[in-house]
PDB file of N, CA and C in Angstrom:
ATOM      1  N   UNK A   1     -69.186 -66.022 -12.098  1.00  0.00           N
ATOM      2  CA  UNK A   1     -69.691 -67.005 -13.031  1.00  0.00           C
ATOM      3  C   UNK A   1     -69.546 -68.382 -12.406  1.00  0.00           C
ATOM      4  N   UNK A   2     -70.551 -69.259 -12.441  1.00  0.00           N
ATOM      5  CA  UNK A   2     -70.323 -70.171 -12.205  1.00  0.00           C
ATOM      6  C   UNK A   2     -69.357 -71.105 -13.056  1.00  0.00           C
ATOM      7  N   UNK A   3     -68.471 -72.430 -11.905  1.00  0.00           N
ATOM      8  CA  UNK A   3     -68.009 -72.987 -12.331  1.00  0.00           C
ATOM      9  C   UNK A   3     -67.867 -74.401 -13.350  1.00  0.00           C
ATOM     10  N   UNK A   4     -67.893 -75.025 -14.067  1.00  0.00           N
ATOM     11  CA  UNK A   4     -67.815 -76.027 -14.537  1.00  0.00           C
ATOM     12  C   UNK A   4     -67.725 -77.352 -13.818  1.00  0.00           C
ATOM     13  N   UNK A   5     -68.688 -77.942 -13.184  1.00  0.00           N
ATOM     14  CA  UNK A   5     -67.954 -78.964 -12.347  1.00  0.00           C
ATOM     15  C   UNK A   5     -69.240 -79.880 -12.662  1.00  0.00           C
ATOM     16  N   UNK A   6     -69.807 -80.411 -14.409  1.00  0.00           N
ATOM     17  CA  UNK A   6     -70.157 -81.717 -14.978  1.00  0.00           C
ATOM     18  C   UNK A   6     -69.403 -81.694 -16.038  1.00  0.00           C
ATOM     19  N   UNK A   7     -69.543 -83.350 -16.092  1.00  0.00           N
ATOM     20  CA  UNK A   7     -68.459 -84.302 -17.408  1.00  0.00           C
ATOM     21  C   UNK A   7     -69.239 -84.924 -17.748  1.00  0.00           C
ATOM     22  N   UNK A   8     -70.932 -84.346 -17.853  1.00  0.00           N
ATOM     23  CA  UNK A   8     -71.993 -85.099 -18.762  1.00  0.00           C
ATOM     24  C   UNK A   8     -71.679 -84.685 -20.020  1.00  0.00           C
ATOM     25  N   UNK A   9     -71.801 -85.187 -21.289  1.00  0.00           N
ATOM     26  CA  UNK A   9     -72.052 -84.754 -23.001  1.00  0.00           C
ATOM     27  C   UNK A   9     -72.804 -83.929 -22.958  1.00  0.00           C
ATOM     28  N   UNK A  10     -73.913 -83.174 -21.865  1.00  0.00           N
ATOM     29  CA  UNK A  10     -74.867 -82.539 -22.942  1.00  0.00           C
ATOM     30  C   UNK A  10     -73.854 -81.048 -22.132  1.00  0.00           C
ATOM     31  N   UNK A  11     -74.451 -79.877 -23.018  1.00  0.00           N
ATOM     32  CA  UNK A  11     -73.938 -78.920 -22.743  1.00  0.00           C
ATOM     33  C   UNK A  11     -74.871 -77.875 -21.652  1.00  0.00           C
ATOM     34  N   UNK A  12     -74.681 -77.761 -20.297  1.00  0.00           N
ATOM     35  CA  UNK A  12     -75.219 -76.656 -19.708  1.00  0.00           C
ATOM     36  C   UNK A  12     -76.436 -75.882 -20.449  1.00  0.00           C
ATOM     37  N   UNK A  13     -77.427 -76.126 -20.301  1.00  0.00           N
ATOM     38  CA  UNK A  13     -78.550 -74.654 -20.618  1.00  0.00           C
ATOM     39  C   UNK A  13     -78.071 -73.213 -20.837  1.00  0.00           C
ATOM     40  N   UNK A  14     -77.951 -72.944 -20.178  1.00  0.00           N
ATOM     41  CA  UNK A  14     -76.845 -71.179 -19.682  1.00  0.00           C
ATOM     42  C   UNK A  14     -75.987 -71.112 -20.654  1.00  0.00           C
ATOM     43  N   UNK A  15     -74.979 -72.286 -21.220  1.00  0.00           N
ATOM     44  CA  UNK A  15     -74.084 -72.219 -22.295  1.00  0.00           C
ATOM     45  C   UNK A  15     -75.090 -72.286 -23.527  1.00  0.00           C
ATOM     46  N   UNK A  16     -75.714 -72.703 -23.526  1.00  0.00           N
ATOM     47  CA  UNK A  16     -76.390 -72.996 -24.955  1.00  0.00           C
ATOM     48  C   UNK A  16     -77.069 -71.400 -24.785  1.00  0.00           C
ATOM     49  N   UNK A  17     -77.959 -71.009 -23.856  1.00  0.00           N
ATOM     50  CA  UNK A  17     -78.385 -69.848 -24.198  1.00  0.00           C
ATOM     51  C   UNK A  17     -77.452 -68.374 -24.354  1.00  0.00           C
ATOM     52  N   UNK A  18     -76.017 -68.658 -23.814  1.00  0.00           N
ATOM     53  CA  UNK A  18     -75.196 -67.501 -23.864  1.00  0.00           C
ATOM     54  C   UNK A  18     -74.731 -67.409 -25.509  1.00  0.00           C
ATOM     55  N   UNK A  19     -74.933 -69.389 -26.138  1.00  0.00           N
ATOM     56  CA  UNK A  19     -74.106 -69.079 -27.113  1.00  0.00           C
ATOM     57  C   UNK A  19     -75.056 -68.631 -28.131  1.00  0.00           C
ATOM     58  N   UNK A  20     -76.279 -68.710 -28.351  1.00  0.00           N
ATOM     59  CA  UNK A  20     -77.693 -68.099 -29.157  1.00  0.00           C
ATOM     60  C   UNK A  20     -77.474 -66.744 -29.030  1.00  0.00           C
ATOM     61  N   UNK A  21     -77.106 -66.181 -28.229  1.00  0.00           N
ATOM     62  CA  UNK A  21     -77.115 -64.590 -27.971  1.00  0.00           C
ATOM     63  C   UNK A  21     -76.076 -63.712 -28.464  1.00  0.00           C
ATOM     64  N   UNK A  22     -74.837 -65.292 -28.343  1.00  0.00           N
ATOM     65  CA  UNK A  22     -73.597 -64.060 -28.823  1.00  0.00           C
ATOM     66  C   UNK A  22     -73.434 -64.226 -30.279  1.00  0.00           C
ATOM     67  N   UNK A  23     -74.362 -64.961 -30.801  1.00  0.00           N
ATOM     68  CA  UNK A  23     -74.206 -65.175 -32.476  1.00  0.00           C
ATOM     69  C   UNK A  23     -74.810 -63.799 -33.269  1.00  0.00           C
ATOM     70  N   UNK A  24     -74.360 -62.607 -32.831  1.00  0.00           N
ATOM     71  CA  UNK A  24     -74.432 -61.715 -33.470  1.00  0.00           C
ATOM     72  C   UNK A  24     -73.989 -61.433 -35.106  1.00  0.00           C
ATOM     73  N   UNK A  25     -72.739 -61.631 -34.863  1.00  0.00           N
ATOM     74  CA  UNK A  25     -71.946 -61.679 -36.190  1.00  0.00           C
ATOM     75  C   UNK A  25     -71.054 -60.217 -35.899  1.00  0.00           C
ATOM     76  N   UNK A  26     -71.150 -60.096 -34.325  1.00  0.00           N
ATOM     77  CA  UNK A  26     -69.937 -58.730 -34.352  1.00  0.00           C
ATOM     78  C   UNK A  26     -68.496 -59.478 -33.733  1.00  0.00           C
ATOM     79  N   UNK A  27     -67.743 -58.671 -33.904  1.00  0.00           N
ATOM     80  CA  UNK A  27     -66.001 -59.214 -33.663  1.00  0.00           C
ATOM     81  C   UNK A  27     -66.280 -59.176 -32.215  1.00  0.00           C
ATOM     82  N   UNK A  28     -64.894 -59.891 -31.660  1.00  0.00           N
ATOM     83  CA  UNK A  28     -64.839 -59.350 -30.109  1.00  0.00           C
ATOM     84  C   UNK A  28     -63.034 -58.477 -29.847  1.00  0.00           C
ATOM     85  N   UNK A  29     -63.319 -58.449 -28.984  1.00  0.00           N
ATOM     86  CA  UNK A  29     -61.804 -57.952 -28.362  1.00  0.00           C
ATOM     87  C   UNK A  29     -61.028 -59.107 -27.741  1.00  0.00           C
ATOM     88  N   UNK A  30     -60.376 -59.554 -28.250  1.00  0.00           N
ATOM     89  CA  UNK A  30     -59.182 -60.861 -27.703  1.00  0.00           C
ATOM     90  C   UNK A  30     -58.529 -60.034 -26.924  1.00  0.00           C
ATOM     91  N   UNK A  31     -58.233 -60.336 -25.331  1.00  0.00           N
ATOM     92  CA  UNK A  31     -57.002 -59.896 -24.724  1.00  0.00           C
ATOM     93  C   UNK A  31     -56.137 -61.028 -25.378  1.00  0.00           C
ATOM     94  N   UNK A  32     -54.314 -60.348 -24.793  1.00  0.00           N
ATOM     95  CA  UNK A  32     -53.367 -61.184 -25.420  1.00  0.00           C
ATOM     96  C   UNK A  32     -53.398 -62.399 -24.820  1.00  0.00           C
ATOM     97  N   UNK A  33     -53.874 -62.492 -23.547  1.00  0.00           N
ATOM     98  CA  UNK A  33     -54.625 -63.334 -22.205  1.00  0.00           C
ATOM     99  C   UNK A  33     -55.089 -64.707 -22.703  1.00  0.00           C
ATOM    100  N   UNK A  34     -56.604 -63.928 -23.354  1.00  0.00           N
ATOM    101  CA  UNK A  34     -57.420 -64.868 -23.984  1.00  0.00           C
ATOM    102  C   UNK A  34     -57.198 -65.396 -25.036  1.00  0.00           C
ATOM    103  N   UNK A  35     -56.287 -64.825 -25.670  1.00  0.00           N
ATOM    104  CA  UNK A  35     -55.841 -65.474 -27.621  1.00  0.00           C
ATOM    105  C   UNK A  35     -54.952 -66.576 -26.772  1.00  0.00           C
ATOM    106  N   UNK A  36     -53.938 -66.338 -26.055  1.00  0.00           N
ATOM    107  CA  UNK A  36     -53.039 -67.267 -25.508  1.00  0.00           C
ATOM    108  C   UNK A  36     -53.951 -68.709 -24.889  1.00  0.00           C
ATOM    109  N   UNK A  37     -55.022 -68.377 -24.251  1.00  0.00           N
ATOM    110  CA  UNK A  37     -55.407 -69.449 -23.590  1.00  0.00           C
ATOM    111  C   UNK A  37     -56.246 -70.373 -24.692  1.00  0.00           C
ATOM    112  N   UNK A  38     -57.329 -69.459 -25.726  1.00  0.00           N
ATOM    113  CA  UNK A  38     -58.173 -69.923 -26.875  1.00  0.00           C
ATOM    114  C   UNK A  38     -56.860 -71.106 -27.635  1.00  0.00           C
ATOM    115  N   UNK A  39     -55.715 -70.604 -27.843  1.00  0.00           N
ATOM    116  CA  UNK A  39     -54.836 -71.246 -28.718  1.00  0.00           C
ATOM    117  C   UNK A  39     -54.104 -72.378 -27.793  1.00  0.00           C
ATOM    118  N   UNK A  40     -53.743 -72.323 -26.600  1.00  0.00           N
ATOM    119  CA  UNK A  40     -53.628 -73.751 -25.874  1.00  0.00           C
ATOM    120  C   UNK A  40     -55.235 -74.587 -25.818  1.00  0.00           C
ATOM    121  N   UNK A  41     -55.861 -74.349 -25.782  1.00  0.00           N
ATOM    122  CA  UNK A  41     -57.181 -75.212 -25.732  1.00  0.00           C
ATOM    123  C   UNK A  41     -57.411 -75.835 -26.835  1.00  0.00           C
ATOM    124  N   UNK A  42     -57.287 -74.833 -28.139  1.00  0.00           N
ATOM    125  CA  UNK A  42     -57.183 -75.296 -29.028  1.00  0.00           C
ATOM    126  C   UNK A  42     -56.254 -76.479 -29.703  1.00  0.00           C
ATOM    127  N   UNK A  43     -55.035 -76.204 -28.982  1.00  0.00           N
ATOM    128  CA  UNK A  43     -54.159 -77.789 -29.222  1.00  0.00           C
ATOM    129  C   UNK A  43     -54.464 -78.385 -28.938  1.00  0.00           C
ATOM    130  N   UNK A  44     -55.272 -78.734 -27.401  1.00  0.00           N
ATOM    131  CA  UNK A  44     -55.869 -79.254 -26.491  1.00  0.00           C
ATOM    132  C   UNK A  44     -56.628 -80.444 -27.450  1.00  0.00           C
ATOM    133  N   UNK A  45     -57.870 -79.559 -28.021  1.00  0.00           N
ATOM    134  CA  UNK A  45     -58.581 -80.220 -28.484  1.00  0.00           C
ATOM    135  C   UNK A  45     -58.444 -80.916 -29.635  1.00  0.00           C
ATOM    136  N   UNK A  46     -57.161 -80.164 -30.733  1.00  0.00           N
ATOM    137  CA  UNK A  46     -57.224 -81.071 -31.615  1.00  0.00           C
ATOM    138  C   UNK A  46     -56.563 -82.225 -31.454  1.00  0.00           C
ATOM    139  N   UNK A  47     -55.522 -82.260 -30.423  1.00  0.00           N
ATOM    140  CA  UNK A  47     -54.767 -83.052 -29.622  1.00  0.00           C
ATOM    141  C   UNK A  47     -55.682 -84.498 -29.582  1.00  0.00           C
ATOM    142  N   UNK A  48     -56.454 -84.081 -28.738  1.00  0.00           N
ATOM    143  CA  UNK A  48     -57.383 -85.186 -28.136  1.00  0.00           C
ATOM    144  C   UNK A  48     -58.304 -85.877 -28.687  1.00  0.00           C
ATOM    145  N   UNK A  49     -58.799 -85.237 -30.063  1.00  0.00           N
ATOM    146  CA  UNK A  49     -59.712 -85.402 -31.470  1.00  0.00           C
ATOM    147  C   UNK A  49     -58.629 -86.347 -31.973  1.00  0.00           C
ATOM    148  N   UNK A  50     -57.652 -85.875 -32.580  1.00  0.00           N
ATOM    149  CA  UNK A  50     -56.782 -86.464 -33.373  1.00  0.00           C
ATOM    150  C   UNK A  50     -56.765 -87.920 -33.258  1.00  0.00           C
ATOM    151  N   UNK A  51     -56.420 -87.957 -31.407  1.00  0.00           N
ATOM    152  CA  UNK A  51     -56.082 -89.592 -30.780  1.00  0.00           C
ATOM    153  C   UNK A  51     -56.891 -90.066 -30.903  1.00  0.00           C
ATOM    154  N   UNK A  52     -57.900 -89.717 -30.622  1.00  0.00           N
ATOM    155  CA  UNK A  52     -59.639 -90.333 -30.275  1.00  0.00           C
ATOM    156  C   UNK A  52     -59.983 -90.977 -31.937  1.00  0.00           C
ATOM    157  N   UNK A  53     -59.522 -90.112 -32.808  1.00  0.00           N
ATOM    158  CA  UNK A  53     -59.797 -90.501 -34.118  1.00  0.00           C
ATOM    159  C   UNK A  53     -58.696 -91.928 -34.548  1.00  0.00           C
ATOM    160  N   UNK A  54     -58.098 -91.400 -34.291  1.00  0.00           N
ATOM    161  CA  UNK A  54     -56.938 -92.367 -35.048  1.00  0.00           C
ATOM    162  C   UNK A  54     -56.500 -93.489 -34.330  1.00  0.00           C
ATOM    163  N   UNK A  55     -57.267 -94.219 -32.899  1.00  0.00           N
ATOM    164  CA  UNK A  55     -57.515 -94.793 -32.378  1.00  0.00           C
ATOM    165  C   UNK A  55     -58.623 -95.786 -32.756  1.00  0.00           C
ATOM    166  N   UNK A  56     -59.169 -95.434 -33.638  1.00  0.00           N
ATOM    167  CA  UNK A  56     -59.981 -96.169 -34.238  1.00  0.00           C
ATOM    168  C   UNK A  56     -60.995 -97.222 -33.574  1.00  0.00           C
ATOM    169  N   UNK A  57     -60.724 -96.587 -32.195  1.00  0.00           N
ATOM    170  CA  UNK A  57     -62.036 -97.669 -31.427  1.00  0.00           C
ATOM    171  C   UNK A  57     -63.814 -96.534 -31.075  1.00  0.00           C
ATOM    172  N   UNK A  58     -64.719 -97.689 -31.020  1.00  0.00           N
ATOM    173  CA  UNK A  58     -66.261 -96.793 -31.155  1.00  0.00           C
ATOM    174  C   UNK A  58     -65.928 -95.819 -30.233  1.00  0.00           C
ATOM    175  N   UNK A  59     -66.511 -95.241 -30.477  1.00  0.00           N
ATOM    176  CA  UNK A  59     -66.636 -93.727 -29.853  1.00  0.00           C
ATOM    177  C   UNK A  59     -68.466 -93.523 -29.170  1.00  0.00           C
ATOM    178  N   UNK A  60     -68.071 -94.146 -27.548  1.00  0.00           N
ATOM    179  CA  UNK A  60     -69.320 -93.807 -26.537  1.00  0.00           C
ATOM    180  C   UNK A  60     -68.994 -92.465 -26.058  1.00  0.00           C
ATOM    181  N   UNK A  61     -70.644 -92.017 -25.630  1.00  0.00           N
ATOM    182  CA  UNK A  61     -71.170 -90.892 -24.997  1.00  0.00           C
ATOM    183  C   UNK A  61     -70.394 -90.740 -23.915  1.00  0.00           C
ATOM    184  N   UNK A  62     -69.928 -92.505 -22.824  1.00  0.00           N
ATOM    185  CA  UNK A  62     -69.267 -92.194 -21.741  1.00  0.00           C
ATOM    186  C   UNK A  62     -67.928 -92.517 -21.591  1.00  0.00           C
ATOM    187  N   UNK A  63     -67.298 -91.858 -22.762  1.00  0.00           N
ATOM    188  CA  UNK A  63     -65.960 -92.207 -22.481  1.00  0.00           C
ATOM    189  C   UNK A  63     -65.297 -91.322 -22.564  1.00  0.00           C
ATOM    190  N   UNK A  64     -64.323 -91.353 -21.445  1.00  0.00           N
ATOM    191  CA  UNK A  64     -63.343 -90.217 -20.508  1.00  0.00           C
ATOM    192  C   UNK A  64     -62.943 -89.393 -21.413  1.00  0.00           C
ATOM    193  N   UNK A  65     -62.173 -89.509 -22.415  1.00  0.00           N
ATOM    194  CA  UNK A  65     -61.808 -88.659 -23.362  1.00  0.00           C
ATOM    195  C   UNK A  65     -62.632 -88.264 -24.399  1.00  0.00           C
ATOM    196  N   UNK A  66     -63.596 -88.503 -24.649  1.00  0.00           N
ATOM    197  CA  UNK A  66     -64.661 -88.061 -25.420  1.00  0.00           C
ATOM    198  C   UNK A  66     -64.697 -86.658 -24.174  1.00  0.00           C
ATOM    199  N   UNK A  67     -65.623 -86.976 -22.918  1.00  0.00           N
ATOM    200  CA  UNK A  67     -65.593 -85.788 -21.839  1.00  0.00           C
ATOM    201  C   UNK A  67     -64.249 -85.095 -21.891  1.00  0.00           C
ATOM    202  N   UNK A  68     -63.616 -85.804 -22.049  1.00  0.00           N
ATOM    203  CA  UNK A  68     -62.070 -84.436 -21.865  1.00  0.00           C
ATOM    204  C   UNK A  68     -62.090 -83.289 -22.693  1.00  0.00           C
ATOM    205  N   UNK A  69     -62.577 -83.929 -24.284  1.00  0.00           N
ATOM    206  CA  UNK A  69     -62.694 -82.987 -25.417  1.00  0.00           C
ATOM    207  C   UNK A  69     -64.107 -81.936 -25.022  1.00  0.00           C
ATOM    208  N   UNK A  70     -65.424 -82.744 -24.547  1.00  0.00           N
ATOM    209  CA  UNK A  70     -66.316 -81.429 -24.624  1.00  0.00           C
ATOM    210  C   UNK A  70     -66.118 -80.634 -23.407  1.00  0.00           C
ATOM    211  N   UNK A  71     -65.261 -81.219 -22.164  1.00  0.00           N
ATOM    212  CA  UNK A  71     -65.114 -79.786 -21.442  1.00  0.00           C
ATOM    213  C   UNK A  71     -63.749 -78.747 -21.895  1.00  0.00           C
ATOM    214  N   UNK A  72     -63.371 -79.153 -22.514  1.00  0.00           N
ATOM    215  CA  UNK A  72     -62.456 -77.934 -22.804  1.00  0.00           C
ATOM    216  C   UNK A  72     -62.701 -77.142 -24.299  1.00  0.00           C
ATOM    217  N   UNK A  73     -63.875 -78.122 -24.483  1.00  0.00           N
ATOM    218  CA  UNK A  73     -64.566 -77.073 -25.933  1.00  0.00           C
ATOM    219  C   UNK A  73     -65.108 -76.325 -25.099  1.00  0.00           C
ATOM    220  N   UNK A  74     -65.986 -76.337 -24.078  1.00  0.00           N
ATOM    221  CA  UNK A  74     -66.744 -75.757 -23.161  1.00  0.00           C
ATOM    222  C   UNK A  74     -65.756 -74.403 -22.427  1.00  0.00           C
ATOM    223  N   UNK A  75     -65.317 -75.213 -22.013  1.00  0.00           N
ATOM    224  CA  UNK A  75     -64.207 -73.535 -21.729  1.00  0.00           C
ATOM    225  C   UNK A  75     -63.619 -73.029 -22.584  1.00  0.00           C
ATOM    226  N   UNK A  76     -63.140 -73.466 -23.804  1.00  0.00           N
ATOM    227  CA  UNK A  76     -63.018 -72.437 -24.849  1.00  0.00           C
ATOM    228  C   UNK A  76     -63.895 -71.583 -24.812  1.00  0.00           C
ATOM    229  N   UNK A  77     -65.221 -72.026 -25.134  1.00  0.00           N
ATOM    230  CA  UNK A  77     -66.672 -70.720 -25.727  1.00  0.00           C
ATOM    231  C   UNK A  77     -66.732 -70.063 -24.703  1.00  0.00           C
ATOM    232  N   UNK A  78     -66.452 -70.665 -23.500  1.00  0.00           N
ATOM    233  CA  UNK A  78     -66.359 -69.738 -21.991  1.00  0.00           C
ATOM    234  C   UNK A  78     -65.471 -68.550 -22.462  1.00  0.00           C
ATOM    235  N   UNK A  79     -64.200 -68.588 -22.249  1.00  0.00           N
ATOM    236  CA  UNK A  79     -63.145 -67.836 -22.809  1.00  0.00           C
ATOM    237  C   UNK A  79     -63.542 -66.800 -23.507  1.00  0.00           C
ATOM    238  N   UNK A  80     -63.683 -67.384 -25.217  1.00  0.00           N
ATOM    239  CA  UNK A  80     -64.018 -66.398 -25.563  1.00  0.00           C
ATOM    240  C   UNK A  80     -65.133 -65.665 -25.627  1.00  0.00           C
ATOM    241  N   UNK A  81     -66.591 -66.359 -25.238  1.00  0.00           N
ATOM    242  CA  UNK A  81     -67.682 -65.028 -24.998  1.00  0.00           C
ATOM    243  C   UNK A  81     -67.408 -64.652 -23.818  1.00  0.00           C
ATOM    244  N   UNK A  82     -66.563 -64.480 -23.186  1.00  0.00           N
ATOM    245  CA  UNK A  82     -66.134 -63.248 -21.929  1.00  0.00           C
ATOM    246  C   UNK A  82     -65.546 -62.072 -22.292  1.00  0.00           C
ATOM    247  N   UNK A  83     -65.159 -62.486 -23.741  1.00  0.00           N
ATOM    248  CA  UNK A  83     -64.225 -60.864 -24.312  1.00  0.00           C
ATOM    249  C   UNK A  83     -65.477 -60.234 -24.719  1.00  0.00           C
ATOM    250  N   UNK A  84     -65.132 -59.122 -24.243  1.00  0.00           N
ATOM    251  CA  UNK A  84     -66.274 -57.598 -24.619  1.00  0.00           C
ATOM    252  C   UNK A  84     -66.195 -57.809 -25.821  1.00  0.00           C
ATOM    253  N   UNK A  85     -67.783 -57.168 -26.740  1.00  0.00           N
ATOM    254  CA  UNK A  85     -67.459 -56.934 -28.137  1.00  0.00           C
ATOM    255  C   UNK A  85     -66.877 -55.933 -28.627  1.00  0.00           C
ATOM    256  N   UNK A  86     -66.227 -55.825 -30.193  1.00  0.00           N
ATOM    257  CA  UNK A  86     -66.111 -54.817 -30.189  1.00  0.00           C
ATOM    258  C   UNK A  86     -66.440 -53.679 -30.995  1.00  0.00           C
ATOM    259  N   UNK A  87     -66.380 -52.277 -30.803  1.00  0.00           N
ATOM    260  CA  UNK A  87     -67.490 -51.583 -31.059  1.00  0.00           C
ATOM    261  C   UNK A  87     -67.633 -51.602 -32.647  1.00  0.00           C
ATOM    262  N   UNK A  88     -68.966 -51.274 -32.759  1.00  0.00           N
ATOM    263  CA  UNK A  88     -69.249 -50.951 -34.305  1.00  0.00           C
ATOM    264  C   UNK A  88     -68.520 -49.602 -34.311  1.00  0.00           C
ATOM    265  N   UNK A  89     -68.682 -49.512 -36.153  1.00  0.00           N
ATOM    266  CA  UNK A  89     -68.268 -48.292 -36.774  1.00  0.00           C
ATOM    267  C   UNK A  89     -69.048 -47.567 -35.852  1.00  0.00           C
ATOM    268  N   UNK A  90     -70.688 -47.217 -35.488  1.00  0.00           N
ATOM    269  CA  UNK A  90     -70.984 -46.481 -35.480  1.00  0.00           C
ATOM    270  C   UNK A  90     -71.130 -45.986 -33.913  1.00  0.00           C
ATOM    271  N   UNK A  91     -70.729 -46.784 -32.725  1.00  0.00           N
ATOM    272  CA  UNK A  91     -70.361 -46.352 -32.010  1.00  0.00           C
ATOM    273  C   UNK A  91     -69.248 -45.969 -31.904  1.00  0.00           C
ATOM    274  N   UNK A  92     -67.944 -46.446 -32.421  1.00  0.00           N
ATOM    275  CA  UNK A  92     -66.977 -45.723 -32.578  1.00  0.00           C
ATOM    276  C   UNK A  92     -67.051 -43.981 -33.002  1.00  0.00           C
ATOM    277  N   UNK A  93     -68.041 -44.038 -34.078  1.00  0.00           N
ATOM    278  CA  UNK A  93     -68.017 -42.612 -34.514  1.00  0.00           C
ATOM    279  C   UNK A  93     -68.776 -41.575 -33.445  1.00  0.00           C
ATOM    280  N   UNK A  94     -69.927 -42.334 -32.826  1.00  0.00           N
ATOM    281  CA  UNK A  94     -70.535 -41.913 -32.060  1.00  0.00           C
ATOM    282  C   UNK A  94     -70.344 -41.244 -30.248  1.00  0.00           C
ATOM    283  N   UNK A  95     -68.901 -42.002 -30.084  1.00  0.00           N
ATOM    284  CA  UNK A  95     -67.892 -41.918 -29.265  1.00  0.00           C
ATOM    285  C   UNK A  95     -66.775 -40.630 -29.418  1.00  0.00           C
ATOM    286  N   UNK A  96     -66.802 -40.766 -30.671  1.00  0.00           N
ATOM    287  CA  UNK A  96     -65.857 -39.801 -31.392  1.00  0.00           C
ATOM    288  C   UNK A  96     -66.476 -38.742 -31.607  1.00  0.00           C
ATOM    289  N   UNK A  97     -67.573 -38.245 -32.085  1.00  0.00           N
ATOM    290  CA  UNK A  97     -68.334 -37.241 -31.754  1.00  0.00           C
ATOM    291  C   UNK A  97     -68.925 -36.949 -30.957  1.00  0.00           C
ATOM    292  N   UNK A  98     -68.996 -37.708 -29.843  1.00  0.00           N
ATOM    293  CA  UNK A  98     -69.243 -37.146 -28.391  1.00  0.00           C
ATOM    294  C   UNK A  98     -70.980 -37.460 -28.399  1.00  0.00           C
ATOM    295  N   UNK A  99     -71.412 -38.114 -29.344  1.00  0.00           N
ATOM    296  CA  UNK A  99     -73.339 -38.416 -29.403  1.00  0.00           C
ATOM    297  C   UNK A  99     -73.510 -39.316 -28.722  1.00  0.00           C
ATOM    298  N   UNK A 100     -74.706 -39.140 -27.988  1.00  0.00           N
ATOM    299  CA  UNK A 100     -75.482 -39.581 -27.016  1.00  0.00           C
ATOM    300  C   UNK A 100     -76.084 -41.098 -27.758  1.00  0.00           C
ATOM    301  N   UNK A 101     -75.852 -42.621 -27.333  1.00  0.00           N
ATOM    302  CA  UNK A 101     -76.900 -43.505 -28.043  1.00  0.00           C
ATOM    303  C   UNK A 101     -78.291 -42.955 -28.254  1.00  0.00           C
ATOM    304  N   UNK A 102     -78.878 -43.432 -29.248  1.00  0.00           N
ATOM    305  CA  UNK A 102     -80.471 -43.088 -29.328  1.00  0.00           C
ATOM    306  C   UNK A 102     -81.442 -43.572 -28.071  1.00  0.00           C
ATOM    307  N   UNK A 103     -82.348 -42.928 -27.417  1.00  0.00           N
ATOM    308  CA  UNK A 103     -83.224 -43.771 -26.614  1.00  0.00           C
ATOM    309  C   UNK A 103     -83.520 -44.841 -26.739  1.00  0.00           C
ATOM    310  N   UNK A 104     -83.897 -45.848 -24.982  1.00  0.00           N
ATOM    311  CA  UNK A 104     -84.077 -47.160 -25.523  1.00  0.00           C
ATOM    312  C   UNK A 104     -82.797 -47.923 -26.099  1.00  0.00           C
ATOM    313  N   UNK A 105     -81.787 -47.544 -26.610  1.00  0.00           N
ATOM    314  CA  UNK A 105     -80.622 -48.095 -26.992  1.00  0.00           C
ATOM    315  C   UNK A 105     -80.608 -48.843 -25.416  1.00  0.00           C
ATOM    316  N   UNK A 106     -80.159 -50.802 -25.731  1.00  0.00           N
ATOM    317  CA  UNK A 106     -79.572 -51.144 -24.818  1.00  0.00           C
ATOM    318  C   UNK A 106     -78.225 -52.060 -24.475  1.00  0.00           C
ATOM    319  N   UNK A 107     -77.257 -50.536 -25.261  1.00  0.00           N
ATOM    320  CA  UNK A 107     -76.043 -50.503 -25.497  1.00  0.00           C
ATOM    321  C   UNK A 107     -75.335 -49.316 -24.382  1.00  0.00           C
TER     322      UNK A 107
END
């Protein structure tokens, strides 16, 4: 995967289209890995929101900590759309009974 290496505001293409795709509405699988890292980022960010807020000065497109906050929102969604999803009921059952996906399935 490629790496992260802009501190422009707008968000990557590739991110915007990974994140349209994973808006399924199915769960994922958190390793203990990824919950650990999602939840430091997450301080991260409210960390840096918090100051930024309660700092009470305008808030530009090009300012350093404004960028601090959207790249590590950015590797959050990284993070977590890297965890596999996880399975429906009905592959579970389908697993469990040993059935073949339907044709064309591109699962």
């Amino acid at each position: 995967m490629a790496t992260l290496t802009t501190t422009t505001t707008r968000v990557p293409l590739y991110e915007a289209q990974r994140a349209a795709r994973a808006r399924t509405g199915r769960r994922r699988c958190i390793t203990r890995e990824a919950g650990h890292a999602l939840e430091i980022l997450g301080h991260a960010i409210e960390y840096l929101t918090d100051e930024l807020v309660n700092e009470g000065k305008r808030i530009d497109e090009n300012d350093p900590q404004l960028q601090a906050i959207q790249i590590l929102m950015a590797l959050n969604r990284r993070v977590y759309y890297e965890c596999p999803f996880a399975p429906t009921l009905t592959e579970r059952l389908r697993a469990f009974f040993h059935i073949a996906p339907p044709a064309g399935s591109h699962r």
